[in-house]
Each structure stands twice: as structure tokens, then as C-alpha cells.
N, C-alpha and C. Protein backbone atom coordinates (compact mmCIF):
# COMPACT_ATOMS: atom_id res chain seq x y z
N UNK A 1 -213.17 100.63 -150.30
CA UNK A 1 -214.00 101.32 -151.26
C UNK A 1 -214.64 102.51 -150.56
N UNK A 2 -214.52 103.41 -150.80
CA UNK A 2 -215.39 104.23 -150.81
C UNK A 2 -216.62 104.31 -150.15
N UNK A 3 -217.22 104.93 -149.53
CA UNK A 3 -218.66 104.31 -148.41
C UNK A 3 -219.64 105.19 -149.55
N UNK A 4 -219.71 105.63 -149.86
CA UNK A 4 -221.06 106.15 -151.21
C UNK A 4 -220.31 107.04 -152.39
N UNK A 5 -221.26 107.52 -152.97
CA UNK A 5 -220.42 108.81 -154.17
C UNK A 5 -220.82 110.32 -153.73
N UNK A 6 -220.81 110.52 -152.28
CA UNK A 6 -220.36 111.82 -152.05
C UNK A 6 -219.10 112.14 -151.31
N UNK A 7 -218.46 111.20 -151.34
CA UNK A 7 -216.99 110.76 -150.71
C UNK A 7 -216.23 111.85 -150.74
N UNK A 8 -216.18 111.38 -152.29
CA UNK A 8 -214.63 112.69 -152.75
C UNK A 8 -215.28 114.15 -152.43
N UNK A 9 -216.61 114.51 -152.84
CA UNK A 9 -216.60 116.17 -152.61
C UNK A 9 -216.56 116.31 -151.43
N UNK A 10 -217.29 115.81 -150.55
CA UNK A 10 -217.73 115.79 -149.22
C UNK A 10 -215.72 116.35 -148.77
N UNK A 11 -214.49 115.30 -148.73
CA UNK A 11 -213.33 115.47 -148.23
C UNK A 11 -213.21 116.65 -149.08
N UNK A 12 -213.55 117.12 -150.13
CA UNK A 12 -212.50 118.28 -151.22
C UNK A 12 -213.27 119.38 -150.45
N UNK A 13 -214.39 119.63 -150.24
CA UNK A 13 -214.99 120.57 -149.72
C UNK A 13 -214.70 120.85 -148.43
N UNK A 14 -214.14 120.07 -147.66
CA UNK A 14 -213.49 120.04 -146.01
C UNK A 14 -212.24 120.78 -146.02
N UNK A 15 -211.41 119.85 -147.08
CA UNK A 15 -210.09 120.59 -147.54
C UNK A 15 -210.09 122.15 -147.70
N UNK A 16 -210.77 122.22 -148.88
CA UNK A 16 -211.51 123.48 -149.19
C UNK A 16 -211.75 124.60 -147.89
N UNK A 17 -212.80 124.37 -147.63
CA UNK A 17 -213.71 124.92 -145.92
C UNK A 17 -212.36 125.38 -144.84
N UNK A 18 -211.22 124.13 -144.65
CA UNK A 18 -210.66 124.19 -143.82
C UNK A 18 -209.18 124.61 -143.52
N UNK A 19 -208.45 124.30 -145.14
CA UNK A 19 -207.25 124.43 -145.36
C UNK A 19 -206.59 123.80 -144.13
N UNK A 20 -207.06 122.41 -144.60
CA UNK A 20 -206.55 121.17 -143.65
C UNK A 20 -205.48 120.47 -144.74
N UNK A 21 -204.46 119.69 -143.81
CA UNK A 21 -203.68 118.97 -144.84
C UNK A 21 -203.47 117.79 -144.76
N UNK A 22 -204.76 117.26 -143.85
CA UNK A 22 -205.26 115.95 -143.58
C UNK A 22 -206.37 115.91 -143.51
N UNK A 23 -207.72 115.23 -143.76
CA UNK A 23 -209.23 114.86 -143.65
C UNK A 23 -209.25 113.44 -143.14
N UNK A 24 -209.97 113.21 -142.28
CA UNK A 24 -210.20 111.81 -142.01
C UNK A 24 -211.97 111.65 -141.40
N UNK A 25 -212.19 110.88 -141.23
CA UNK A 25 -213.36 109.74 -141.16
C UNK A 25 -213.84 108.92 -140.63
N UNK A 26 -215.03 108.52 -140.66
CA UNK A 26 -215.64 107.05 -140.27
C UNK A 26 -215.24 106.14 -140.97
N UNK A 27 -214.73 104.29 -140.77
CA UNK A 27 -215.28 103.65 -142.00
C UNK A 27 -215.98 102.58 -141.26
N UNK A 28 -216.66 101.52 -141.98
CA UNK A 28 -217.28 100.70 -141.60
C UNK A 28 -216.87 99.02 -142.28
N UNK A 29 -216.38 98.09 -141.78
CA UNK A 29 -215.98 96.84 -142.08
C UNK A 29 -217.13 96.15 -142.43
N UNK A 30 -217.17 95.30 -143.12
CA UNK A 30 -217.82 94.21 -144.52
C UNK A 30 -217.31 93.12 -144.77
N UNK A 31 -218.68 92.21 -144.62
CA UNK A 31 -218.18 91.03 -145.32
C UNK A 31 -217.26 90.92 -146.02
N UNK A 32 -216.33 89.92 -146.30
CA UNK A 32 -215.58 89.81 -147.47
C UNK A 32 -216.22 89.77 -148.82
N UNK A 33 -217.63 89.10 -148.55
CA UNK A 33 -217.95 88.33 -149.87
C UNK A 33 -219.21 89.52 -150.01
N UNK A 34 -219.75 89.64 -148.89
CA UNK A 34 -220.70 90.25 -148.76
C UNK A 34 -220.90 91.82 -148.29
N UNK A 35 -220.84 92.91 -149.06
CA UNK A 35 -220.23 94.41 -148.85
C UNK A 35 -221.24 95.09 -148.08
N UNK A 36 -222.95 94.66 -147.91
CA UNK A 36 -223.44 95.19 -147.97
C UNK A 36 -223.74 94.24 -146.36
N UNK A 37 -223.01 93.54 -145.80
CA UNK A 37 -223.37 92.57 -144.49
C UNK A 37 -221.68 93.62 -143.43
N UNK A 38 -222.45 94.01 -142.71
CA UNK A 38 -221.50 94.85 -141.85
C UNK A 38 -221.10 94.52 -140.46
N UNK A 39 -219.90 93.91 -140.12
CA UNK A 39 -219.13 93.13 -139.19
C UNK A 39 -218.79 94.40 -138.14
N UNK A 40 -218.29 95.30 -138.50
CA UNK A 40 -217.76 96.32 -137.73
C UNK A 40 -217.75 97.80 -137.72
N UNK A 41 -218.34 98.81 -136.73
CA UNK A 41 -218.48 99.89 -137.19
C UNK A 41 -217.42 100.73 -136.61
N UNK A 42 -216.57 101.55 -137.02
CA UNK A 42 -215.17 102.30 -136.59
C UNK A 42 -215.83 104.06 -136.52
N UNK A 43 -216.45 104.31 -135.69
CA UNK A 43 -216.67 106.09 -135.58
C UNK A 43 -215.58 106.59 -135.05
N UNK A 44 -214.71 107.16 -135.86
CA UNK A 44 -213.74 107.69 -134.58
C UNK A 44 -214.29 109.24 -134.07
N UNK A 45 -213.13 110.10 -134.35
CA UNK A 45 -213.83 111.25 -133.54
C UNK A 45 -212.58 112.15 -133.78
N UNK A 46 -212.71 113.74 -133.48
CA UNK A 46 -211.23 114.49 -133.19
C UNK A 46 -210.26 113.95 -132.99
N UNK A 47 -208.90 114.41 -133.32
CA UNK A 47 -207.88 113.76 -132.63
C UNK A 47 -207.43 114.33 -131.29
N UNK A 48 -207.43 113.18 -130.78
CA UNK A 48 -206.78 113.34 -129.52
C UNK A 48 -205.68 112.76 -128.97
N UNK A 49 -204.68 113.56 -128.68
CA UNK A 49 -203.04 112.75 -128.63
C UNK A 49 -203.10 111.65 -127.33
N UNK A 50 -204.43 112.00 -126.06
CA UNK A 50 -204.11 111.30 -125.15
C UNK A 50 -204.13 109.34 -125.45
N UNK A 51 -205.25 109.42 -126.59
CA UNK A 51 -205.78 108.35 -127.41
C UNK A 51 -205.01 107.89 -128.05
N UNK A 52 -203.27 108.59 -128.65
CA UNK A 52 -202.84 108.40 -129.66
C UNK A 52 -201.88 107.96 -129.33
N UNK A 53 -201.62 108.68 -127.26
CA UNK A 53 -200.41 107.49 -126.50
C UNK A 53 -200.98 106.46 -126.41
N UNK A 54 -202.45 105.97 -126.12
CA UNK A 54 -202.74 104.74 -125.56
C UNK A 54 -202.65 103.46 -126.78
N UNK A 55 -202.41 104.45 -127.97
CA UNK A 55 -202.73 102.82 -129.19
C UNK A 55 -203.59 103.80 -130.27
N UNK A 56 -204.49 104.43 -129.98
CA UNK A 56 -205.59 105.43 -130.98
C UNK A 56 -204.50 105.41 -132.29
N UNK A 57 -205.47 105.25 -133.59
CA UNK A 57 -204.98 106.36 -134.33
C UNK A 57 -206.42 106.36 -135.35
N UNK A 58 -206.11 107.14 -136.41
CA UNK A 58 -207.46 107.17 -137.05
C UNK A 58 -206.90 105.88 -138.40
N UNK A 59 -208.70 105.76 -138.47
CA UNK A 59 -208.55 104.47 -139.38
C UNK A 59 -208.14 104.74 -141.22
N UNK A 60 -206.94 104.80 -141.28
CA UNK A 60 -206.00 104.66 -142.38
C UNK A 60 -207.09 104.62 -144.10
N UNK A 61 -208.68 103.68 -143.89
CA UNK A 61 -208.65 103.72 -145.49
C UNK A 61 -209.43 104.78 -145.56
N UNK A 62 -209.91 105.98 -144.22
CA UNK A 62 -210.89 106.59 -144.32
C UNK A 62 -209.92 108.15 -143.90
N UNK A 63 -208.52 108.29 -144.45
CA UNK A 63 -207.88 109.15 -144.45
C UNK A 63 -207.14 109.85 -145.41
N UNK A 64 -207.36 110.79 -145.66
CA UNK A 64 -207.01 112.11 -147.37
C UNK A 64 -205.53 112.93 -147.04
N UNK A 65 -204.63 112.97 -147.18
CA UNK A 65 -203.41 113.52 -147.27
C UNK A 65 -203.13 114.18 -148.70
N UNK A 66 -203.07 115.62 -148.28
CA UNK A 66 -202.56 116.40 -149.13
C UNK A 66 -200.80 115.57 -149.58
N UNK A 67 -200.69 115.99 -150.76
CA UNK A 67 -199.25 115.55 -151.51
C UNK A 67 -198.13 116.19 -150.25
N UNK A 68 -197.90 117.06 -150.41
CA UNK A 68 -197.05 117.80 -149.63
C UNK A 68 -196.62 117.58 -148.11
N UNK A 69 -197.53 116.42 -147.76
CA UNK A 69 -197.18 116.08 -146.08
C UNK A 69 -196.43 115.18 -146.25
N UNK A 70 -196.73 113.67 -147.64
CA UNK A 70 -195.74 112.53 -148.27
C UNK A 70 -194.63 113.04 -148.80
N UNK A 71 -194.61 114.28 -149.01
CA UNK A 71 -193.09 114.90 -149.35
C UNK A 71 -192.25 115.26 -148.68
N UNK A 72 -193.05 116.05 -147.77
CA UNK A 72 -192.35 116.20 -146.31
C UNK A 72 -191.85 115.39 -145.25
N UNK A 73 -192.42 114.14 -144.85
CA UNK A 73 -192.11 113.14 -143.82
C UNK A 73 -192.13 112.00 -144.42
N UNK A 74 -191.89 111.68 -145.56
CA UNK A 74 -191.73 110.71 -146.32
C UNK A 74 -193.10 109.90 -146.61
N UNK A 75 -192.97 108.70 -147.57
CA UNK A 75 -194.12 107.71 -147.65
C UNK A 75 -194.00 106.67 -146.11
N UNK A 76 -194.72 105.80 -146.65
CA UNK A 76 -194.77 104.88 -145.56
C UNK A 76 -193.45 104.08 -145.73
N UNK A 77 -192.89 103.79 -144.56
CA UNK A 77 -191.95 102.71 -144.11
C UNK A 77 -192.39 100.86 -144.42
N UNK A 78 -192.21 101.00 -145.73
CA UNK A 78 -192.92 98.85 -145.69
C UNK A 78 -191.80 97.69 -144.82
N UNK A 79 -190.65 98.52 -144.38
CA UNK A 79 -190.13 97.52 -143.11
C UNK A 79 -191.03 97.29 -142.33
N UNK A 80 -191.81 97.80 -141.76
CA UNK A 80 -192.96 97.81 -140.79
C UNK A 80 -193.91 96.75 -141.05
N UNK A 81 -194.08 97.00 -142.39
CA UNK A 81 -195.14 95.85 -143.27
C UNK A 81 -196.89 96.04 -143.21
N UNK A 82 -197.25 95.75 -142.16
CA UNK A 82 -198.73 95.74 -141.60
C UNK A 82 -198.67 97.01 -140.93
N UNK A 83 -197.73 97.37 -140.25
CA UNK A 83 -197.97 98.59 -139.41
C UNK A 83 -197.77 99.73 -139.81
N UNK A 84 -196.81 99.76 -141.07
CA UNK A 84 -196.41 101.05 -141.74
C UNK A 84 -197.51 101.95 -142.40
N UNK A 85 -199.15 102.37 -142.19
CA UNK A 85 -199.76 102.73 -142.41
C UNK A 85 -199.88 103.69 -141.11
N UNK A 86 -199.56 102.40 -139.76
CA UNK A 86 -199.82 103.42 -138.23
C UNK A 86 -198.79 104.45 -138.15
N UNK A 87 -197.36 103.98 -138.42
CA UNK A 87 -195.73 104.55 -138.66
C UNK A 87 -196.18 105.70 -139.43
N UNK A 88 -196.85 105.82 -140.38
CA UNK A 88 -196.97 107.01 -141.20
C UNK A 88 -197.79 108.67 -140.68
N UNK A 89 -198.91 107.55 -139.61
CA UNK A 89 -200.45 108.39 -139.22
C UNK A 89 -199.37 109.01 -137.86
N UNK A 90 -198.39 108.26 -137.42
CA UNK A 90 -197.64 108.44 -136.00
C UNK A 90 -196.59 109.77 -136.41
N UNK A 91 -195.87 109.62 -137.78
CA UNK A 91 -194.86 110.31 -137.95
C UNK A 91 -195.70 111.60 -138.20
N UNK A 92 -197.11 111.87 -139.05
CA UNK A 92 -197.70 112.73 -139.30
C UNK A 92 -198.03 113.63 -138.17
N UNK A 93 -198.42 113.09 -137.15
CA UNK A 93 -198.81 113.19 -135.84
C UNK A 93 -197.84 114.07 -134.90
N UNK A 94 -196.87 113.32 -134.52
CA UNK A 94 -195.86 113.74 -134.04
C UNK A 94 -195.39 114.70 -134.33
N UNK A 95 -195.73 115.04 -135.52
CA UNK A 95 -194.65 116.57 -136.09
C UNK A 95 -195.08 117.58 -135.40
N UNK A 96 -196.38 117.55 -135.46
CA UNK A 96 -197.50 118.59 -135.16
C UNK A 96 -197.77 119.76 -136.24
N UNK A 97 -197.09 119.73 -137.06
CA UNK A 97 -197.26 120.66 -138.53
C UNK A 97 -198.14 120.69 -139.00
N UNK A 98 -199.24 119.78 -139.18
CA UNK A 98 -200.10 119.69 -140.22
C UNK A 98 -201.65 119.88 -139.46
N UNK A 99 -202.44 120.59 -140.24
CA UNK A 99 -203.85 120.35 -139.82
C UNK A 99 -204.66 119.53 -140.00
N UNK A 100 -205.12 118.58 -139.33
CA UNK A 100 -205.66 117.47 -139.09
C UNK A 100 -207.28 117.88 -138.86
N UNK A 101 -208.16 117.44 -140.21
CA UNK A 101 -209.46 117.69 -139.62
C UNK A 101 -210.70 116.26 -139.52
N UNK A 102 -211.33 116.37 -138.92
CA UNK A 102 -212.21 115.20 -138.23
C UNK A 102 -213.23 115.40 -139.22
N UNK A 103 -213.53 114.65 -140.17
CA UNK A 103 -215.06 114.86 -140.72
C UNK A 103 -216.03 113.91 -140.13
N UNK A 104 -216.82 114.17 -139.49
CA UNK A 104 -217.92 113.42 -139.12
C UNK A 104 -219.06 112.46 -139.74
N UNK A 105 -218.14 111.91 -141.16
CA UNK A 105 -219.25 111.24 -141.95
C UNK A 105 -218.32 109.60 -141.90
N UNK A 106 -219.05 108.98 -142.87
CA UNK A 106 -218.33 107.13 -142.78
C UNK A 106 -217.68 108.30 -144.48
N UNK A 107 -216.65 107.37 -144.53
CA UNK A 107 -215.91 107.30 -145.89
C UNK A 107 -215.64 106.48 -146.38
N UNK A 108 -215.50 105.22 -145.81
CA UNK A 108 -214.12 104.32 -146.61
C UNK A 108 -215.80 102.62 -146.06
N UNK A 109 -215.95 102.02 -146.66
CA UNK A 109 -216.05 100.51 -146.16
C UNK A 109 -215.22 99.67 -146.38
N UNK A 110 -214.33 98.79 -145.96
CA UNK A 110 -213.67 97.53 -145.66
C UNK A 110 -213.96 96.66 -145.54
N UNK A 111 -213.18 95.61 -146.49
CA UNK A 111 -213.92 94.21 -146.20
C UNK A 111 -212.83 93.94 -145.16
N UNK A 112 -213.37 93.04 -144.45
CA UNK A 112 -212.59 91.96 -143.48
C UNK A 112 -211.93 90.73 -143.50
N UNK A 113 -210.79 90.29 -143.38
CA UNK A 113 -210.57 88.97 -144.12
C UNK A 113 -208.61 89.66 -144.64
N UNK A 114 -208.44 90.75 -144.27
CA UNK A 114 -206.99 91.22 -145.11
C UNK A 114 -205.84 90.85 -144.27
N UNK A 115 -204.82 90.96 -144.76
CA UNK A 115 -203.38 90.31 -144.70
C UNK A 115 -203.02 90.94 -143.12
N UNK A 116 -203.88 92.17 -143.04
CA UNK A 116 -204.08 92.39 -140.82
C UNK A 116 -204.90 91.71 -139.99
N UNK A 117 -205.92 90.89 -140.99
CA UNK A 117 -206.77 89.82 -139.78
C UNK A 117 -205.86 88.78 -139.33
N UNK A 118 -205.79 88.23 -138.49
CA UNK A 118 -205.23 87.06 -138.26
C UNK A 118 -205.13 86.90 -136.88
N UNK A 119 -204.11 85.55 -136.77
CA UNK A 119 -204.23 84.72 -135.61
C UNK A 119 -203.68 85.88 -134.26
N UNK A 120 -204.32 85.55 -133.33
CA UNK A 120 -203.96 86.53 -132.03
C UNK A 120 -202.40 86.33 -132.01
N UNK A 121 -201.82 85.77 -132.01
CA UNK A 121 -199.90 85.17 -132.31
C UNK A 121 -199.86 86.67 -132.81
N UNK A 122 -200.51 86.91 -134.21
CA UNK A 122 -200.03 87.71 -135.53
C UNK A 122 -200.26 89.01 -134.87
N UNK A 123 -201.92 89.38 -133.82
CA UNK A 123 -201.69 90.42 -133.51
C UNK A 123 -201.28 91.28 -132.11
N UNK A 124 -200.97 90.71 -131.41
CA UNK A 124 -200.01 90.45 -130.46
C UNK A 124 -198.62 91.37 -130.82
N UNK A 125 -197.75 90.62 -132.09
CA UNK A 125 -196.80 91.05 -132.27
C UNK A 125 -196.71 92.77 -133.33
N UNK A 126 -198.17 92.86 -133.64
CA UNK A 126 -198.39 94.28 -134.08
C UNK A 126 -198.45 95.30 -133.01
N UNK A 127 -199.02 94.68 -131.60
CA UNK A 127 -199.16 95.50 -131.05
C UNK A 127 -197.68 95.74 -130.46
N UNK A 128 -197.02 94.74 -130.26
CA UNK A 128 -195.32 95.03 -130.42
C UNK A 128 -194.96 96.07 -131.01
N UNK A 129 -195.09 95.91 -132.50
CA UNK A 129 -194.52 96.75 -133.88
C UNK A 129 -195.02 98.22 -133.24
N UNK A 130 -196.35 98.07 -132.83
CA UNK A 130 -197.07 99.99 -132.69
C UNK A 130 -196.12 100.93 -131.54
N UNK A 131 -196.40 99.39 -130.39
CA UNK A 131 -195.28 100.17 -129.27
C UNK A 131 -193.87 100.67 -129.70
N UNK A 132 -193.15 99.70 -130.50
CA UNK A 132 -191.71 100.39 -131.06
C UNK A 132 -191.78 101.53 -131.65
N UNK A 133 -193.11 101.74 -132.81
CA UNK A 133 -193.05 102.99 -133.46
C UNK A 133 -193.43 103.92 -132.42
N UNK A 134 -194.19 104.18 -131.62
CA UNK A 134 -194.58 105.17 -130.81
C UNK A 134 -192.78 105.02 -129.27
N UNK A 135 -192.60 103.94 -129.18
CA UNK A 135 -191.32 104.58 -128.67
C UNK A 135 -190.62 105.69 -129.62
N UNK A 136 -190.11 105.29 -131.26
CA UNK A 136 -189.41 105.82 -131.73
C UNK A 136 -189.38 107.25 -132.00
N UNK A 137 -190.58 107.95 -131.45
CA UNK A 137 -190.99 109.20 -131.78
C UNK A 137 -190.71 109.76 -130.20
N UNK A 138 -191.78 108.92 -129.52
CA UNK A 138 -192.08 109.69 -128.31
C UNK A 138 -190.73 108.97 -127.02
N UNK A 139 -190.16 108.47 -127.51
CA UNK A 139 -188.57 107.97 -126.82
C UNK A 139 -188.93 107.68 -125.28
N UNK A 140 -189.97 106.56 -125.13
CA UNK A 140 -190.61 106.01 -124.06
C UNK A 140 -191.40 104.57 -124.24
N UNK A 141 -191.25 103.47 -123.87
CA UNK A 141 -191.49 102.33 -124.18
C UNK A 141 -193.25 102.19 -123.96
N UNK A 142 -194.00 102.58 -124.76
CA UNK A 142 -195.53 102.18 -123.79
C UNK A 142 -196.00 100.59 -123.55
N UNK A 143 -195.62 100.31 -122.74
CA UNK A 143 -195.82 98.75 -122.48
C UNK A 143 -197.84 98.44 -122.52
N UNK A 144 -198.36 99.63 -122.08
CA UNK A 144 -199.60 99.57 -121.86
C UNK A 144 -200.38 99.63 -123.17
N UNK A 145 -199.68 99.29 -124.15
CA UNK A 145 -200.82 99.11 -125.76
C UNK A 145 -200.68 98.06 -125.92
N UNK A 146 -200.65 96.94 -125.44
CA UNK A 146 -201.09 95.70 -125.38
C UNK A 146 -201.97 95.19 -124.38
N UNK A 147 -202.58 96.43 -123.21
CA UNK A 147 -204.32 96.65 -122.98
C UNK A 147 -204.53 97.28 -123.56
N UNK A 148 -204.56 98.57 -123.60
CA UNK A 148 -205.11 99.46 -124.09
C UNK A 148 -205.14 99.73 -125.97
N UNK A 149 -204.63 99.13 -126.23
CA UNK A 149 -205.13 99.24 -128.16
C UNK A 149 -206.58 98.50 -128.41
N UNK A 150 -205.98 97.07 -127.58
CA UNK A 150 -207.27 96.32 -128.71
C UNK A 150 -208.22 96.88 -127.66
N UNK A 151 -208.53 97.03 -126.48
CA UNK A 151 -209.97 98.06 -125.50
C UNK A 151 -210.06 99.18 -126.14
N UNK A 152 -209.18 99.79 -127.04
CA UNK A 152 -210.13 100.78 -127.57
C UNK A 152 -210.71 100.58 -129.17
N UNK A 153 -210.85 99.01 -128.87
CA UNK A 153 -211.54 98.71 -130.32
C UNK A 153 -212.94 98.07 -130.06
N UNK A 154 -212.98 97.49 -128.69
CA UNK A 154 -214.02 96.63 -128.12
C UNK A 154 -215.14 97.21 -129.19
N UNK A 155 -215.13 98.73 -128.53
CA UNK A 155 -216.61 99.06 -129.20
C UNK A 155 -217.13 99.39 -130.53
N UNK A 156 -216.16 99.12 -131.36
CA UNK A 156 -216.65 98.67 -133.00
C UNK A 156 -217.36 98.02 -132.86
N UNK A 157 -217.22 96.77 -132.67
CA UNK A 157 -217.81 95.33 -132.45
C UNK A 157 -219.50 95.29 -132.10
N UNK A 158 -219.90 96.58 -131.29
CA UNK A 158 -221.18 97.02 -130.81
C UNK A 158 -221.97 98.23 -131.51
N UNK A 159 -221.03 98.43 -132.42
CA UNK A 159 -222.09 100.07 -132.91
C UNK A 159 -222.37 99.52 -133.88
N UNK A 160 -222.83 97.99 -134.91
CA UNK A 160 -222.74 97.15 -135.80
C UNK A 160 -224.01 98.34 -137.05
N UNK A 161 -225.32 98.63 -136.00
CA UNK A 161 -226.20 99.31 -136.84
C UNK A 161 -225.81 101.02 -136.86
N UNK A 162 -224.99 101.31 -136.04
CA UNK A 162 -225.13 102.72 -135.58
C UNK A 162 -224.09 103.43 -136.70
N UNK A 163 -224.83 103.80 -137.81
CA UNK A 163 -224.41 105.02 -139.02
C UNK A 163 -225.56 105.40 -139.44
């Protein structure tokens, strides 16, 4: 959902401002039951590709894509399943075509509890899935995003009040 109702202008006005053909965001994770009880805070920041070899990418419900980039590099891949949201942010990425802008506000809240939570087994083998997609682009196996992904999540877990 949406993190308040200045969402949409706030991104149209970035778009606008920037003649970007991507906007992205903060979001912040939520109870399942409870929207307003906050489990996890996600600030990301600029993009940075060094972040984006290690596992980085920006968080998917707090990201605006112009039509024309899904036309260009296709929709998402659902072979992927869980990961084909990263496959999409990776293929976007990789091109280097598109302007990618950082808005510095929360956008999106998330509840917690979705068909990506699960047993360490389950995410383990995502971090599998991420390494294949980032081989498939960057044609190099990163064995090191199975440290380095979930360490660069540690600190959600700690910014719980910090928006």
C-alpha cells in the first residue's frame, strides 16, 4: 500500500522535475494484521552498481516505471517466481538506458508474512536464484551474495523508528 496520499504526486512530480524513467523509494514493513505496528525499515539510497554486484537492489513495491522501459526489456520473467521482480530491477539496470531517480521519501508499506518470507531452506535458494540472474547479465558467478545480500539487510531490522 501506499505509505500516505502524497505518494502518487510526490513520484509524478519527480518524473516530471526529472524526466526519469524510473522513481524509486523508501518502504517500510508491517504487521500483517497490524499496518500501523512496523517490523522493518528499508531506506535505501542512490543507486549504486557496486551494491547492485553485492546483492543491492531497490525495494520493488516502492518503485514507478514508466510504460516504455516494460516495452522495451520486457515484463517480469515468472520462471523466476519470487525473484522475477529482482530479474526485472537487474535487466533494467544492466542496460544502463534508463534514468533511474532516488526519491528520498518512504512510498510503499508492506506487510510481512508474503509468499518471500519463509524458511531459511526457502531463502537460501533465492539467494541462489539472484546469483544466476546477476551471472546472466554480468557473465560471472557471484558466489559472495550469499554473505553479502542478507548483510546488507541486517540494518532494516535497526532503523525500526527511523522515518
Amino acid at each position: 500500500m501506499y505509505f500516505d496520499s502524497s505518494v502518487l504526486e510526490s513520484v509524478a512530480e519527480q518524473f516530471k522535475k526529472t524526466n526519469a524513467d524510473v522513481v524509486y523509494g523508501h518502504i517500510i514493513y508491517v504487521d500483517s494484521k497490524n499496518i500501523s505496528q512496523i517490523t522493518r525499515v528499508w531506506k535505501t539510497g542512490p543507486l549504486n552498481k557496486l551494491l547492485v554486484w553485492l546483492g543491492w537492489i531497490m525495494p520493488h513495491p516502492a518503485v514507478f516505471v514508466r510504460k516504455r522501459v516494460y516495452d522495451e526489456i520486457g515484463v517480469f520473467n515468472t520462471t523466476y517466481r519470487k525473484s522475477a521482480d529482482y530479474d526485472f530491477l537487474i535487466r533494467m539496470i544492466h542496460s544502463q538506458k534508463y534514468k533511474i531517480v532516488f526519491l528520498d521519501k518512504f512510498l510503499a508499506r508492506m506487510r510481512i508474512g508474503g509468499v518471500s518470507d519463509g524458511t531459511i531452506t526457502a531463502r537460501i535458494y533465492e539467494w541462489g536464484v539472484t546469483a544466476h540472474i546477476l551471472k546472466t547479465y554480468y557473465k560471472i558467478y557471484p558466489f559472495w551474495i550469499f554473505i553479502t545480500r542478507p548483510l546488507l539487510k541486517v540494518h532494516q531490522f535497526f532503523k525500526k523508528s527511523d522515518r
